[in-house]
C-alpha atoms as a PDB file:
ATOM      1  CA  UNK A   1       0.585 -13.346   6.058  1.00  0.00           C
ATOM      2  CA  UNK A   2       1.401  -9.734   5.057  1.00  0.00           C
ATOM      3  CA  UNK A   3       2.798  -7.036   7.168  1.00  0.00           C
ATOM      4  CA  UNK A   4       2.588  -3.324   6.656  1.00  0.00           C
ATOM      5  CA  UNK A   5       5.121  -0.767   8.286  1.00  0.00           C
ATOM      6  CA  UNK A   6       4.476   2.191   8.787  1.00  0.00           C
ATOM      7  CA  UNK A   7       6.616   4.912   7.488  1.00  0.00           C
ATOM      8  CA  UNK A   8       6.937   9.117   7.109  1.00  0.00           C
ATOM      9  CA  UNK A   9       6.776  11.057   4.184  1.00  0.00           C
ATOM     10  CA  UNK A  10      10.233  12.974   4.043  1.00  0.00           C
ATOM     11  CA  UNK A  11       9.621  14.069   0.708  1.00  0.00           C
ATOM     12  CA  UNK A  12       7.881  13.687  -2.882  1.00  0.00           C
ATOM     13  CA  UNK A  13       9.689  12.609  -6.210  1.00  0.00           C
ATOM     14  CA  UNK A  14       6.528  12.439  -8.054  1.00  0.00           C
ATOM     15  CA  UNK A  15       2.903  12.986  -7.141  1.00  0.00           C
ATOM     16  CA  UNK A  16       1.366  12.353 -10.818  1.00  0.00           C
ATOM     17  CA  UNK A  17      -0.069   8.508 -11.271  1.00  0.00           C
ATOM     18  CA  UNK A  18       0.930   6.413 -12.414  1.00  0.00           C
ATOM     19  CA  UNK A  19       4.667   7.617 -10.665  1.00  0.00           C
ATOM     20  CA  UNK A  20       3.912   8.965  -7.702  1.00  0.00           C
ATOM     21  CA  UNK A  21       6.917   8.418  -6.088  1.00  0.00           C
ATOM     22  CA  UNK A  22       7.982   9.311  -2.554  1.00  0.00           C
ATOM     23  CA  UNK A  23      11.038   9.255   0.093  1.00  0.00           C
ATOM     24  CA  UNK A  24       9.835   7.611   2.777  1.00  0.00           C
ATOM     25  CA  UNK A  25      11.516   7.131   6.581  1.00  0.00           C
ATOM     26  CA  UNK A  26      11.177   3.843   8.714  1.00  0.00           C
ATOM     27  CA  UNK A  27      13.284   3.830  11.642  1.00  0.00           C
ATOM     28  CA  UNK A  28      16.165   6.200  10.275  1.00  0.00           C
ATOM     29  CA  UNK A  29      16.450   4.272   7.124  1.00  0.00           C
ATOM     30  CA  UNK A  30      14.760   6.323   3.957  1.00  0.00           C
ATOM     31  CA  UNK A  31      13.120   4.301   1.034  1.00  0.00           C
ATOM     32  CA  UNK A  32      11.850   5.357  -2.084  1.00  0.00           C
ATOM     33  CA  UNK A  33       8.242   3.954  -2.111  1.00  0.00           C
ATOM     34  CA  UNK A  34       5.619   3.900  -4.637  1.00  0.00           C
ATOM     35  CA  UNK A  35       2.727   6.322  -3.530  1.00  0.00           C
ATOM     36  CA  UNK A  36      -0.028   5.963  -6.411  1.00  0.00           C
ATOM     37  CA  UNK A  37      -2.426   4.464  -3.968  1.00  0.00           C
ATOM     38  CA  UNK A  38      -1.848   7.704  -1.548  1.00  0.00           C
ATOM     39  CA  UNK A  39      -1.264  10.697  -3.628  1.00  0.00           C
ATOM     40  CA  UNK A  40      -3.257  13.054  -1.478  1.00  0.00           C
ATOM     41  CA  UNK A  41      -0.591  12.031   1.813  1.00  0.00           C
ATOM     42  CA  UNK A  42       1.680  15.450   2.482  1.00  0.00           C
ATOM     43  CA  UNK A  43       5.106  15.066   3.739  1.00  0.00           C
ATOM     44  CA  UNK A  44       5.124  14.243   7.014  1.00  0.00           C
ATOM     45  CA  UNK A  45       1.908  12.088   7.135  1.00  0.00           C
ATOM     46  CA  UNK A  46       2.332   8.548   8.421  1.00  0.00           C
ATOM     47  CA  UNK A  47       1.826   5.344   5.454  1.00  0.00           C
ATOM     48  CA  UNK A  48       1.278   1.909   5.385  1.00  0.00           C
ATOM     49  CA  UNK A  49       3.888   0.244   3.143  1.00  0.00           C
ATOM     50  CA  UNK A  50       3.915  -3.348   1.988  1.00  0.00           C
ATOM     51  CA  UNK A  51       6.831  -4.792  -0.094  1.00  0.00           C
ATOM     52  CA  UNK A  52       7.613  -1.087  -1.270  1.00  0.00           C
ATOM     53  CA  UNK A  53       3.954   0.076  -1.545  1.00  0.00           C
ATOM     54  CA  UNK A  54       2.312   2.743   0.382  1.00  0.00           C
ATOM     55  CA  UNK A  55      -1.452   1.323   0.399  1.00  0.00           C
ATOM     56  CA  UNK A  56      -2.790   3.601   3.066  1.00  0.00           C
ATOM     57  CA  UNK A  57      -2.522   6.528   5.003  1.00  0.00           C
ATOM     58  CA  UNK A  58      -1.904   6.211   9.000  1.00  0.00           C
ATOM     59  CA  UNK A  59      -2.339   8.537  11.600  1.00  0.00           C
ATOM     60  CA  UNK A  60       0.597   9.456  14.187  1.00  0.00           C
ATOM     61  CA  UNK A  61      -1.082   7.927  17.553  1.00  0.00           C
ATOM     62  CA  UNK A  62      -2.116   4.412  15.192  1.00  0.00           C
ATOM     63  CA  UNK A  63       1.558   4.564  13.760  1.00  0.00           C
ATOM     64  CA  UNK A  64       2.650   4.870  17.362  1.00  0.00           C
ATOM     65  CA  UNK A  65       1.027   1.898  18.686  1.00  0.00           C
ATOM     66  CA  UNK A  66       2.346   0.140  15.706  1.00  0.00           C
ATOM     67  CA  UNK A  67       5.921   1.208  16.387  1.00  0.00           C
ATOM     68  CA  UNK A  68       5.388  -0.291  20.206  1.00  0.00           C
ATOM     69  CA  UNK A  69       3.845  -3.289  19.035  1.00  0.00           C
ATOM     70  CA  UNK A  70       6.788  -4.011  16.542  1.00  0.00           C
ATOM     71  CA  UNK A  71       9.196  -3.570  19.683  1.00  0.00           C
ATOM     72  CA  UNK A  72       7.510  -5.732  22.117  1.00  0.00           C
ATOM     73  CA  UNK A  73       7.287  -8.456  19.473  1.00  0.00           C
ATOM     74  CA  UNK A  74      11.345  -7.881  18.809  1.00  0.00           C
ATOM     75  CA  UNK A  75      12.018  -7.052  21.862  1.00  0.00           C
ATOM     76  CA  UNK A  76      14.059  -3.729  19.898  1.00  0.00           C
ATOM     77  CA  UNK A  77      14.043  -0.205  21.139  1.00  0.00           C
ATOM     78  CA  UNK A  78      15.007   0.943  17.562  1.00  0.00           C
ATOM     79  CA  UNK A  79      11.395   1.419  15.981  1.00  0.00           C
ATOM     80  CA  UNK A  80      10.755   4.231  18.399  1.00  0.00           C
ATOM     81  CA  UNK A  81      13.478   6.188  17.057  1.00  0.00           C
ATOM     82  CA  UNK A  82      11.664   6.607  13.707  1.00  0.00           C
ATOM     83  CA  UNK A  83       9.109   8.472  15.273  1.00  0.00           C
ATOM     84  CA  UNK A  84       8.624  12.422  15.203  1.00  0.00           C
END
């Protein structure tokens, strides 16, 4: 099984393909990500990132319910801290 986490644009490196690169927040904790899949995303859009991959763009209220899910299933306040 997979598992996506969602994660906000804080800034772009690189929008051309194939190096479309992007800084990417989860939870405090920035990530460079790969972004080829999402170039038209804007900073401060929501994305889907697998194993350092942003395969999707999210919207706030779905990234939301993702953040709450991820808590009840850890039983950890900290993934609602990474939202804006």
């Amino acid at each position: 099984m997979c598992l996506g986490i969602p994660g906000r644009i804080v800034r772009w490196i690189e929008r051309e393909d194939p190096l479309a690169r992007a800084e990417v927040e989860f939870d405090g904790v920035r990530r460079v990500c790969h972004m080829a899949c999402v170039t038209e995303a804007q900073e401060g859009d929501y994305v889907i990132v697998h194993a350092g991959v942003a395969i999707s763009r999210v919207d706030p209220e779905e990234a939301k319910r993702i953040f709450e899910d991820l808590a009840a299933l850890g039983g950890d306040d900290g993934w609602k801290r990474g939202q804006s």
